[in-house]
PDB file of N, CA and C in Angstrom:
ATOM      1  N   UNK A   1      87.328 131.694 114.912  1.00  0.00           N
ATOM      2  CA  UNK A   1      88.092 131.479 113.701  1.00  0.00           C
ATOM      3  C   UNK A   1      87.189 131.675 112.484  1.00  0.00           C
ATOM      4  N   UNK A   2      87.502 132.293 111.628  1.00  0.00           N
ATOM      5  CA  UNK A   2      86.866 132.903 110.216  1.00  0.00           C
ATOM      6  C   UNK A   2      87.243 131.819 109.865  1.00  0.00           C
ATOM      7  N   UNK A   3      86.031 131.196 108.612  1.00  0.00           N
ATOM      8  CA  UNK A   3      86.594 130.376 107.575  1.00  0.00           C
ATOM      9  C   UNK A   3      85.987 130.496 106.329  1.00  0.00           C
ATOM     10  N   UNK A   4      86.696 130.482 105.351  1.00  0.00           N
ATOM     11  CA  UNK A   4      85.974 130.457 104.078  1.00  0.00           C
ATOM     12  C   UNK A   4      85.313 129.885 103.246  1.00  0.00           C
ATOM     13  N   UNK A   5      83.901 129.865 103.269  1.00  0.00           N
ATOM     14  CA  UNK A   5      83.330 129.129 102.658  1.00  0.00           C
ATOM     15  C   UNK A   5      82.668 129.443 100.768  1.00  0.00           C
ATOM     16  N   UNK A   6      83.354 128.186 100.425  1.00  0.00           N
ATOM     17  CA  UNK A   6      82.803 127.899  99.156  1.00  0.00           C
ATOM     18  C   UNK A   6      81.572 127.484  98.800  1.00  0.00           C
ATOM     19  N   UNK A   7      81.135 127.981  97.494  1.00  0.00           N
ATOM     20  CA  UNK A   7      79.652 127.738  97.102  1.00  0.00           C
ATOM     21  C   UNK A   7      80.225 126.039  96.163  1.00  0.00           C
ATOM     22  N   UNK A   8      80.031 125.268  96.889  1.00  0.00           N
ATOM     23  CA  UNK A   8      80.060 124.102  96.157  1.00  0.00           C
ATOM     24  C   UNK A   8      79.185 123.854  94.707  1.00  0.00           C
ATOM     25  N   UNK A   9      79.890 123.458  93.806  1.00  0.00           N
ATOM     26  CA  UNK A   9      79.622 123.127  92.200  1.00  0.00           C
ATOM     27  C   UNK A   9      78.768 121.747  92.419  1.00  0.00           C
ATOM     28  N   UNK A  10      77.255 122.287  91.889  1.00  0.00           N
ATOM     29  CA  UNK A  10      76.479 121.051  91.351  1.00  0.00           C
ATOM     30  C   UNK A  10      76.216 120.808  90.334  1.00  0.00           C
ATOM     31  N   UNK A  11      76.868 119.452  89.617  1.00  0.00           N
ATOM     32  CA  UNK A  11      77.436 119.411  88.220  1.00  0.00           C
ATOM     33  C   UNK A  11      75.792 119.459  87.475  1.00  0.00           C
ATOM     34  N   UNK A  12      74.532 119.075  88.021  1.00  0.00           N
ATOM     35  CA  UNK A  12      73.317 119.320  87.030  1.00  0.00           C
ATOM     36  C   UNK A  12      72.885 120.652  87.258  1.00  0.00           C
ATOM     37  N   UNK A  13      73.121 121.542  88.056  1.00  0.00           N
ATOM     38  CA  UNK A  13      72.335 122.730  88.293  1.00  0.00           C
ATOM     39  C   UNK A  13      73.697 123.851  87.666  1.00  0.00           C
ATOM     40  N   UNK A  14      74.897 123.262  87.877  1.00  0.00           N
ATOM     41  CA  UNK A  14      75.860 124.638  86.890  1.00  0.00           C
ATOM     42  C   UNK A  14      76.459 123.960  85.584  1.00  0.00           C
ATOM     43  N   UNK A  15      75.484 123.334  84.880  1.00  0.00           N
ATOM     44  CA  UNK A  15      75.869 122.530  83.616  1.00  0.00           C
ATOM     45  C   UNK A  15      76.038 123.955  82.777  1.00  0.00           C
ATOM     46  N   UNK A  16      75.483 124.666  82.456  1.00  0.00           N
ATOM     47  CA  UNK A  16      75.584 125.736  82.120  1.00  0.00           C
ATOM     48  C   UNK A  16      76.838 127.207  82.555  1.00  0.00           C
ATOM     49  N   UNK A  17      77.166 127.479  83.803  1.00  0.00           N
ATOM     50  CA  UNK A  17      78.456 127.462  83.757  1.00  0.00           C
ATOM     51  C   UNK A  17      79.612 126.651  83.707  1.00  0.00           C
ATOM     52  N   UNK A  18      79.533 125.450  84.061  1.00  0.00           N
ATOM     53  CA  UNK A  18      80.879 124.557  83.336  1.00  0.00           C
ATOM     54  C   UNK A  18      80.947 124.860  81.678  1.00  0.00           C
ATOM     55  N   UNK A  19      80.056 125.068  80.994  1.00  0.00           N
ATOM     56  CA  UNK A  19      80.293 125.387  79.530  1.00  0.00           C
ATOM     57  C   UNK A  19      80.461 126.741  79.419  1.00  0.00           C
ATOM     58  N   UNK A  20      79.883 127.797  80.160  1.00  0.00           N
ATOM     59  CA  UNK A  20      80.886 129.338  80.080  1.00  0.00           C
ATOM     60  C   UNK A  20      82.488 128.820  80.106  1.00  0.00           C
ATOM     61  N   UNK A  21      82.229 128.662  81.670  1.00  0.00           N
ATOM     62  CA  UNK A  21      83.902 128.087  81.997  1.00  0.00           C
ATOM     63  C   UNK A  21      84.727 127.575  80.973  1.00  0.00           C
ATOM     64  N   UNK A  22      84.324 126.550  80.765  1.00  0.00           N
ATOM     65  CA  UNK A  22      85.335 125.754  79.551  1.00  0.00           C
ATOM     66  C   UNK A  22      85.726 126.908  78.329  1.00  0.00           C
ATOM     67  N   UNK A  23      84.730 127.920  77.868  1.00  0.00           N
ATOM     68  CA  UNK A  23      84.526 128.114  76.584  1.00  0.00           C
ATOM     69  C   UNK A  23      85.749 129.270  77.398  1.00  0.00           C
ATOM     70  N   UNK A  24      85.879 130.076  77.980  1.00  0.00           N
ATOM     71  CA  UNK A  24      86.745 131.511  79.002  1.00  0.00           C
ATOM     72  C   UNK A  24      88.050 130.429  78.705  1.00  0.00           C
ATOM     73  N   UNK A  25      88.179 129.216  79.277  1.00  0.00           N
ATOM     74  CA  UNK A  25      89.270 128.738  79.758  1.00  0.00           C
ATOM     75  C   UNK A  25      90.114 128.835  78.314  1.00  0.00           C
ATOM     76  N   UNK A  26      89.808 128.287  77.726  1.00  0.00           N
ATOM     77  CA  UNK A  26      89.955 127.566  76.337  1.00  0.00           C
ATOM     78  C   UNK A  26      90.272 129.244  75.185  1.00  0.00           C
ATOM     79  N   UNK A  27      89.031 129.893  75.671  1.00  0.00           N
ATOM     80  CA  UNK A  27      89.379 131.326  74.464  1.00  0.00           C
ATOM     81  C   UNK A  27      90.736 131.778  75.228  1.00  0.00           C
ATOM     82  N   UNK A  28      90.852 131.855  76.577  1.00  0.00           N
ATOM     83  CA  UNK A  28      92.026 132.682  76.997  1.00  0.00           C
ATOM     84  C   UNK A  28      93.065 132.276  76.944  1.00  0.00           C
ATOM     85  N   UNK A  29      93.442 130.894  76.873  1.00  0.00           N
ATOM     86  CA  UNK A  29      94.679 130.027  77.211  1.00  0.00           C
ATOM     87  C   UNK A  29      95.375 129.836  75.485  1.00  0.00           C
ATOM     88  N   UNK A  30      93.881 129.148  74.641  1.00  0.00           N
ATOM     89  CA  UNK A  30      94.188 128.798  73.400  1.00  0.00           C
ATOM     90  C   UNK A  30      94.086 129.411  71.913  1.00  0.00           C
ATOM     91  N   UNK A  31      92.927 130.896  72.521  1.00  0.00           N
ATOM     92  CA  UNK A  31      92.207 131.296  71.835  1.00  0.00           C
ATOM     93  C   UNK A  31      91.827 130.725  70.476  1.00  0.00           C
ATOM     94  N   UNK A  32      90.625 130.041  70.973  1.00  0.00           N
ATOM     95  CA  UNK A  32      89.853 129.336  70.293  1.00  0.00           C
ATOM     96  C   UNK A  32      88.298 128.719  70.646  1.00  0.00           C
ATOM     97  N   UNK A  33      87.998 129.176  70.009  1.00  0.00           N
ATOM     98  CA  UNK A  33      85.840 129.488  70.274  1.00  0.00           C
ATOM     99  C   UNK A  33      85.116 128.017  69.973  1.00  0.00           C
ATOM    100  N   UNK A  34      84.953 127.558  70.626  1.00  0.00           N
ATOM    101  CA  UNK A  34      84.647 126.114  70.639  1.00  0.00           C
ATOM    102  C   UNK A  34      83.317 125.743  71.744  1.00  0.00           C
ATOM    103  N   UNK A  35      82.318 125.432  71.201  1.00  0.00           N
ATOM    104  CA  UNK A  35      81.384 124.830  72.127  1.00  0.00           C
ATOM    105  C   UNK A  35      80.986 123.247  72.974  1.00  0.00           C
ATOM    106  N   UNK A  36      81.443 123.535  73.735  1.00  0.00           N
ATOM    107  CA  UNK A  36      81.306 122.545  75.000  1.00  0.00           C
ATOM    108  C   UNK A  36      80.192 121.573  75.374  1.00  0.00           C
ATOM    109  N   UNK A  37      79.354 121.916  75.004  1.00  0.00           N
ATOM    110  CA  UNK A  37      78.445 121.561  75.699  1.00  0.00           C
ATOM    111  C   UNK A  37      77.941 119.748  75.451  1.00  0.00           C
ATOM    112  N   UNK A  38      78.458 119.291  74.339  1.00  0.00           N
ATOM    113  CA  UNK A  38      78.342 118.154  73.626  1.00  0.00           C
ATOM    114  C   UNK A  38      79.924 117.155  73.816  1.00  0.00           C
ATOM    115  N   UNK A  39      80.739 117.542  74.461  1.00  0.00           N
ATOM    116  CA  UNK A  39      81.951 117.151  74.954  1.00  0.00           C
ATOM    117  C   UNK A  39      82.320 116.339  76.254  1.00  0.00           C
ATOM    118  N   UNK A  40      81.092 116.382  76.972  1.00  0.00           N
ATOM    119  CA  UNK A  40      81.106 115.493  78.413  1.00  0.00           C
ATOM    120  C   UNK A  40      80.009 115.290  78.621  1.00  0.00           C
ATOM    121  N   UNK A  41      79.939 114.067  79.140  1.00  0.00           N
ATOM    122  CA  UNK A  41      78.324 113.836  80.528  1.00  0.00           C
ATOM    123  C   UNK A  41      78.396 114.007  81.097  1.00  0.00           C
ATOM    124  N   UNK A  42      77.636 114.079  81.927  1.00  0.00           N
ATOM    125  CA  UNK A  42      77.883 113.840  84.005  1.00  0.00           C
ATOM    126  C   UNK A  42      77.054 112.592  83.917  1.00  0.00           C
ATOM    127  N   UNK A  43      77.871 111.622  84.948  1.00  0.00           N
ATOM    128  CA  UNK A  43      77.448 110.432  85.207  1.00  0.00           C
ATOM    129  C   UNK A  43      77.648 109.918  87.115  1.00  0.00           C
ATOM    130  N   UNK A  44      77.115 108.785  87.178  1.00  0.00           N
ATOM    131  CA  UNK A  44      77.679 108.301  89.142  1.00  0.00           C
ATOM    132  C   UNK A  44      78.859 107.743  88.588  1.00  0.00           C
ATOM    133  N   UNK A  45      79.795 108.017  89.519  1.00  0.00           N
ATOM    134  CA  UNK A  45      80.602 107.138  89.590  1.00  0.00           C
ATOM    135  C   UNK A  45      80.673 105.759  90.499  1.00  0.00           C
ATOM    136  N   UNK A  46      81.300 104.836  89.873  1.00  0.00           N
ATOM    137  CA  UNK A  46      80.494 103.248  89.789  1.00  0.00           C
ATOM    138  C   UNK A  46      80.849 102.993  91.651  1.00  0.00           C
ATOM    139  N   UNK A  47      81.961 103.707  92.083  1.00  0.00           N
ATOM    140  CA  UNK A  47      82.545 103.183  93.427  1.00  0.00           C
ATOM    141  C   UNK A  47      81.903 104.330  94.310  1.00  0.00           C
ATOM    142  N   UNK A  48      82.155 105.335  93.903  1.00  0.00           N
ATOM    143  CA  UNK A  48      81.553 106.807  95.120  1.00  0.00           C
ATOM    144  C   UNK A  48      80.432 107.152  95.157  1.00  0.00           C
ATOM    145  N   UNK A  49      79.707 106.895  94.223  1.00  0.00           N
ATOM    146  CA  UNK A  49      78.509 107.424  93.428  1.00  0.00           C
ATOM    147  C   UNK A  49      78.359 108.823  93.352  1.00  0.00           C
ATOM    148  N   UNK A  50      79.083 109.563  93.414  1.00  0.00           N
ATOM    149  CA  UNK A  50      79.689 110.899  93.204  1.00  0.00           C
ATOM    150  C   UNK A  50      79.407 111.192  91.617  1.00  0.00           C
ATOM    151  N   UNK A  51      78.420 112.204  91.600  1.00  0.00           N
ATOM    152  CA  UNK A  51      78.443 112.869  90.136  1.00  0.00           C
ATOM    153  C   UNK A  51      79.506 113.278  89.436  1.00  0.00           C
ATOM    154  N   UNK A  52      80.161 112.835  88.220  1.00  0.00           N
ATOM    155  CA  UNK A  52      81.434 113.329  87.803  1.00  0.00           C
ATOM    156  C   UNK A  52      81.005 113.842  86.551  1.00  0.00           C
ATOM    157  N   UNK A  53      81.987 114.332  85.563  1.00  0.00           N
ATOM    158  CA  UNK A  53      82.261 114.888  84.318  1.00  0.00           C
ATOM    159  C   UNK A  53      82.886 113.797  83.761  1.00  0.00           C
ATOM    160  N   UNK A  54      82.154 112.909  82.202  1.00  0.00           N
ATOM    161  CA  UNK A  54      83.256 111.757  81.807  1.00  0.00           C
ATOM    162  C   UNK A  54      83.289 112.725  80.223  1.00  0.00           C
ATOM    163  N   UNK A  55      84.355 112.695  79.802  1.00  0.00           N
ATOM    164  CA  UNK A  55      84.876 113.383  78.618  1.00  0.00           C
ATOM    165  C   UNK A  55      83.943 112.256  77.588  1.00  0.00           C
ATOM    166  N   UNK A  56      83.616 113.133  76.539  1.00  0.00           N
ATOM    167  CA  UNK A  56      83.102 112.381  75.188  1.00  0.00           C
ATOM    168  C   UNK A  56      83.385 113.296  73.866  1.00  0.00           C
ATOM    169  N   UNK A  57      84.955 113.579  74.077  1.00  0.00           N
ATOM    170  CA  UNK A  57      85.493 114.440  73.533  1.00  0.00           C
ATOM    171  C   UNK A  57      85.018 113.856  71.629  1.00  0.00           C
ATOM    172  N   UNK A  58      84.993 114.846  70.938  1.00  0.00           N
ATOM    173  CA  UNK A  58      84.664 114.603  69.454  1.00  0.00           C
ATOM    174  C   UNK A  58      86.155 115.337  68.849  1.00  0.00           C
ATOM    175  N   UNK A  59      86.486 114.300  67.529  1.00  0.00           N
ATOM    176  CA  UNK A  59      87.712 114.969  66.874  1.00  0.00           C
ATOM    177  C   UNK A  59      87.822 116.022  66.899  1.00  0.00           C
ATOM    178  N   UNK A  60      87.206 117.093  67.265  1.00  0.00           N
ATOM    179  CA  UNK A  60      87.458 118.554  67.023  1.00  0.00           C
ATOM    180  C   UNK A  60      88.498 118.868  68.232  1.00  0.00           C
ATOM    181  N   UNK A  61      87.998 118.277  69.105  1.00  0.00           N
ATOM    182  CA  UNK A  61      88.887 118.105  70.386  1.00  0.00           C
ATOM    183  C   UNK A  61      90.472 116.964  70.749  1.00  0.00           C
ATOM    184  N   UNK A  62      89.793 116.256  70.119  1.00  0.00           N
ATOM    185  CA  UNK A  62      90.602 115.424  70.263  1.00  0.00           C
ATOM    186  C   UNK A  62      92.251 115.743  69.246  1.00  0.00           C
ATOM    187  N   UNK A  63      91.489 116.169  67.943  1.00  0.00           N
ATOM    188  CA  UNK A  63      92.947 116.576  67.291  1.00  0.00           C
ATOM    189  C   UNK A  63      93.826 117.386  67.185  1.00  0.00           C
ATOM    190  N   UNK A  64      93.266 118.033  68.259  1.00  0.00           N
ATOM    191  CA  UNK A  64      94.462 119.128  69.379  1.00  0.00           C
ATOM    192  C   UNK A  64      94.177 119.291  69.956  1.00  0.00           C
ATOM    193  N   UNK A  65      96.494 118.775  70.090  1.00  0.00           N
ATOM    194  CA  UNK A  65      96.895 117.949  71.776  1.00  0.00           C
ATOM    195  C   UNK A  65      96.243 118.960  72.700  1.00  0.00           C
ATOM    196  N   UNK A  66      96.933 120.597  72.205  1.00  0.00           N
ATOM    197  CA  UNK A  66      96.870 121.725  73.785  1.00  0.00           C
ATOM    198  C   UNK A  66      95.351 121.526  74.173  1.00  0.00           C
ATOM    199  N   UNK A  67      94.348 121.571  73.579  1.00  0.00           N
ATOM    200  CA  UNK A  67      93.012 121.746  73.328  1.00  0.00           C
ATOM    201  C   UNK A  67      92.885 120.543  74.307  1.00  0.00           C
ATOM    202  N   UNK A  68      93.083 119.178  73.909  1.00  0.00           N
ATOM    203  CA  UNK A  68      92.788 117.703  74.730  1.00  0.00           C
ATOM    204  C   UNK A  68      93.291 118.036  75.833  1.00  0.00           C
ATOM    205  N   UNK A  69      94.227 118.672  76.393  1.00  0.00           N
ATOM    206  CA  UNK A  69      94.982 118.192  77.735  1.00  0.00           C
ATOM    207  C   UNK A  69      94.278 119.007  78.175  1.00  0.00           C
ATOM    208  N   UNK A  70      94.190 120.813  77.676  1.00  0.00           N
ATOM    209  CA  UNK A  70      93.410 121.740  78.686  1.00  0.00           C
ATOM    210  C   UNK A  70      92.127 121.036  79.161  1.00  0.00           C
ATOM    211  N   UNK A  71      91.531 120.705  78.201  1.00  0.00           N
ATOM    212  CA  UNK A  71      90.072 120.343  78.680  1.00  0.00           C
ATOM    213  C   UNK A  71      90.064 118.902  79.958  1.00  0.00           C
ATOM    214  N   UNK A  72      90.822 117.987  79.303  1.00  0.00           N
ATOM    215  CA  UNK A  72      91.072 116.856  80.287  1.00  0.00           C
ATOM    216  C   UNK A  72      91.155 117.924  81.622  1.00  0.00           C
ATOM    217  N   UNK A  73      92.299 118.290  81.399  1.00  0.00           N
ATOM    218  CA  UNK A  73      92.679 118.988  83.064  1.00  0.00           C
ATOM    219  C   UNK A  73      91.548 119.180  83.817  1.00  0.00           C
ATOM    220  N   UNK A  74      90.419 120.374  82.807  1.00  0.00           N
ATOM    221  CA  UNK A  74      89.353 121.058  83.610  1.00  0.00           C
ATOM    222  C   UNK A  74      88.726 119.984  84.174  1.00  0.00           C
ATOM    223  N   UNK A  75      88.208 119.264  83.519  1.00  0.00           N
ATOM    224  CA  UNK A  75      87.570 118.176  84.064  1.00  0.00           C
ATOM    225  C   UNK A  75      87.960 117.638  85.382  1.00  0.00           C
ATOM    226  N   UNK A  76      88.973 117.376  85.322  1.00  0.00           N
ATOM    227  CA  UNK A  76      89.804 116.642  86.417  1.00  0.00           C
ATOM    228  C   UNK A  76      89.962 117.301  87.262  1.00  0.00           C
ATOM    229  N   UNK A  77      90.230 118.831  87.924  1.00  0.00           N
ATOM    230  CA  UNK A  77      89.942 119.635  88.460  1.00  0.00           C
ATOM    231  C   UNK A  77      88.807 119.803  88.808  1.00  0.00           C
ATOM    232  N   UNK A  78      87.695 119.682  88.150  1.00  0.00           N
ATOM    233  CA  UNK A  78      85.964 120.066  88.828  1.00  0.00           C
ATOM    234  C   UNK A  78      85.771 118.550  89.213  1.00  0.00           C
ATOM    235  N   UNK A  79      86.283 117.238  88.555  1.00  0.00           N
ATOM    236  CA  UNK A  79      85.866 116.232  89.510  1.00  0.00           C
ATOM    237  C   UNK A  79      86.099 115.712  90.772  1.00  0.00           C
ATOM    238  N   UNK A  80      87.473 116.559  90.624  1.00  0.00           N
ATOM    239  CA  UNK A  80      88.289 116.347  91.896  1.00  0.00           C
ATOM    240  C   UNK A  80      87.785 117.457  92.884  1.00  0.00           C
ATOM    241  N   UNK A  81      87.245 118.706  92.790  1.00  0.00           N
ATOM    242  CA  UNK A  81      86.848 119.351  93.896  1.00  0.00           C
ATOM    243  C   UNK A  81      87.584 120.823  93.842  1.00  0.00           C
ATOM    244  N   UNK A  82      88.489 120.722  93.066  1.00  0.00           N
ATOM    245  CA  UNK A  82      89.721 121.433  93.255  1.00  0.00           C
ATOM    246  C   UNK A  82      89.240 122.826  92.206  1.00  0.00           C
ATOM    247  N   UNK A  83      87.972 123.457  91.633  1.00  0.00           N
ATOM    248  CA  UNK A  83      87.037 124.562  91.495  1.00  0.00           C
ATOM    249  C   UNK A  83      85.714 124.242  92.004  1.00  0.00           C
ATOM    250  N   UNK A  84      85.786 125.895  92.517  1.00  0.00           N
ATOM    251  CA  UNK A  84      84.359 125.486  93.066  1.00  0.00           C
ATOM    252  C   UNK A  84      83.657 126.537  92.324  1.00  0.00           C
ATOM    253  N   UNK A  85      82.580 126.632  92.250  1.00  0.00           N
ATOM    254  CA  UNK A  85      81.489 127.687  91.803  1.00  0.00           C
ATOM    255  C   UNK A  85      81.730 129.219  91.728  1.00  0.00           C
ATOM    256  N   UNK A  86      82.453 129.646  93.143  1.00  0.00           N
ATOM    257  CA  UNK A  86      82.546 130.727  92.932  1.00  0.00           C
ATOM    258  C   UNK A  86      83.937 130.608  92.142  1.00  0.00           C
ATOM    259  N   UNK A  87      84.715 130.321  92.100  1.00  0.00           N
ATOM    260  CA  UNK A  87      86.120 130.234  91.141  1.00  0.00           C
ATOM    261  C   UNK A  87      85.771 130.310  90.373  1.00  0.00           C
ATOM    262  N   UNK A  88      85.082 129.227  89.635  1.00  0.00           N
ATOM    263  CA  UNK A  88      84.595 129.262  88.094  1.00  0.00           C
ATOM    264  C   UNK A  88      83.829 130.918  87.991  1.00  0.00           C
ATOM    265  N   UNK A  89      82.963 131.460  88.907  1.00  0.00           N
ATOM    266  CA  UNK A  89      81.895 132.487  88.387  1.00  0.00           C
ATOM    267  C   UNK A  89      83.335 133.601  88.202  1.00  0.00           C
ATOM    268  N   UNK A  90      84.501 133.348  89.184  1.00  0.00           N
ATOM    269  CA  UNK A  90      84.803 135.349  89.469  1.00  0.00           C
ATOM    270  C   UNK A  90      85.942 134.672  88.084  1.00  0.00           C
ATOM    271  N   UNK A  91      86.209 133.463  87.670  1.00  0.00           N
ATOM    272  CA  UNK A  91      87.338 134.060  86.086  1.00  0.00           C
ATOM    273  C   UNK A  91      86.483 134.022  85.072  1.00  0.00           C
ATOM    274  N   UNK A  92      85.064 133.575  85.134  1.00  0.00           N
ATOM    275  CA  UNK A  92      84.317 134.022  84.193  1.00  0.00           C
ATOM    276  C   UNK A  92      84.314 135.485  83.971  1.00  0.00           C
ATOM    277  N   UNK A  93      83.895 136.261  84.957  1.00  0.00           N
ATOM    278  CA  UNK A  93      83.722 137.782  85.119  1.00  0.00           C
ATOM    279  C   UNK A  93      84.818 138.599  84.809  1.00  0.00           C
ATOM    280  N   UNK A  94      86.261 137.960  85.218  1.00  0.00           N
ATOM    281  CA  UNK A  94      87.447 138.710  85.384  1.00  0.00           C
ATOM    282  C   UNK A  94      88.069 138.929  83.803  1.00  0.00           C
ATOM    283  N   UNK A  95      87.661 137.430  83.049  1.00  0.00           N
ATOM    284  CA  UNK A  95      87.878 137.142  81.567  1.00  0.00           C
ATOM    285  C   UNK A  95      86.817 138.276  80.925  1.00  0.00           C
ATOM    286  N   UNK A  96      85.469 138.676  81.284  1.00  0.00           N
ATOM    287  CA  UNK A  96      84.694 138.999  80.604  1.00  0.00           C
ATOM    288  C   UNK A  96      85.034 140.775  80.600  1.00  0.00           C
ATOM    289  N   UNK A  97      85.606 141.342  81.704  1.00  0.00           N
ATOM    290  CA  UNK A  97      86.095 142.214  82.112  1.00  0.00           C
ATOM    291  C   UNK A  97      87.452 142.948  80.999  1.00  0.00           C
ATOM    292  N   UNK A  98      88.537 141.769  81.386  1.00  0.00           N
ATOM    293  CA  UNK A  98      89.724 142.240  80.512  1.00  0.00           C
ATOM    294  C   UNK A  98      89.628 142.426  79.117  1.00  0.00           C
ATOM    295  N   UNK A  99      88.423 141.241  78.390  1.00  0.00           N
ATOM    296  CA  UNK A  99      88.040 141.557  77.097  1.00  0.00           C
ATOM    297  C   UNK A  99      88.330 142.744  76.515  1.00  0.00           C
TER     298      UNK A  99
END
């Protein structure tokens, strides 16, 4: 049986693509050029000790809604498991492509 394996996302070693990512997600959905990188930590979480993404969204974010929810989402999606590395790399590429 073939199975497909994912390059699992390590939130300190692809801190740097989670902020491509965000910035692709955000120009394509909202178009709007916004830097990321000052918008979340990674911290343990207190019960799993699982590295997560905690939002430290700044008014720029916060005072738009589409802007707040997209980004919430992403988050919630990479904490939950539900992108992995290579996902994030091939709509980086695919976004950088259609440009």
């Amino acid at each position: 049986m073939n199975t497909i394996r994912f390059d699992q996302l390590n939130l300190t070693r692809d801190k740097n693509l989670i902020d491509d990512y965000f910035n692709v997600m955000v120009k394509k959905e909202l178009n709007i050029d916004i830097s990321f990188s000052n918008e979340y930590v990674m911290t343990r979480n207190i019960v799993s000790k699982k590295l997560i993404l905690v939002k430290t969204f700044s008014d720029s974010i916060t005072s738009d809604s589409q802007l707040h929810l997209l980004i919430q989402s992403l988050i919630h999606k990479i904490n939950t498991g539900l992108l992995s590395r290579d996902q994030m790399m091939a709509a980086i590429e695919m976004f950088r492509e259609n440009k």
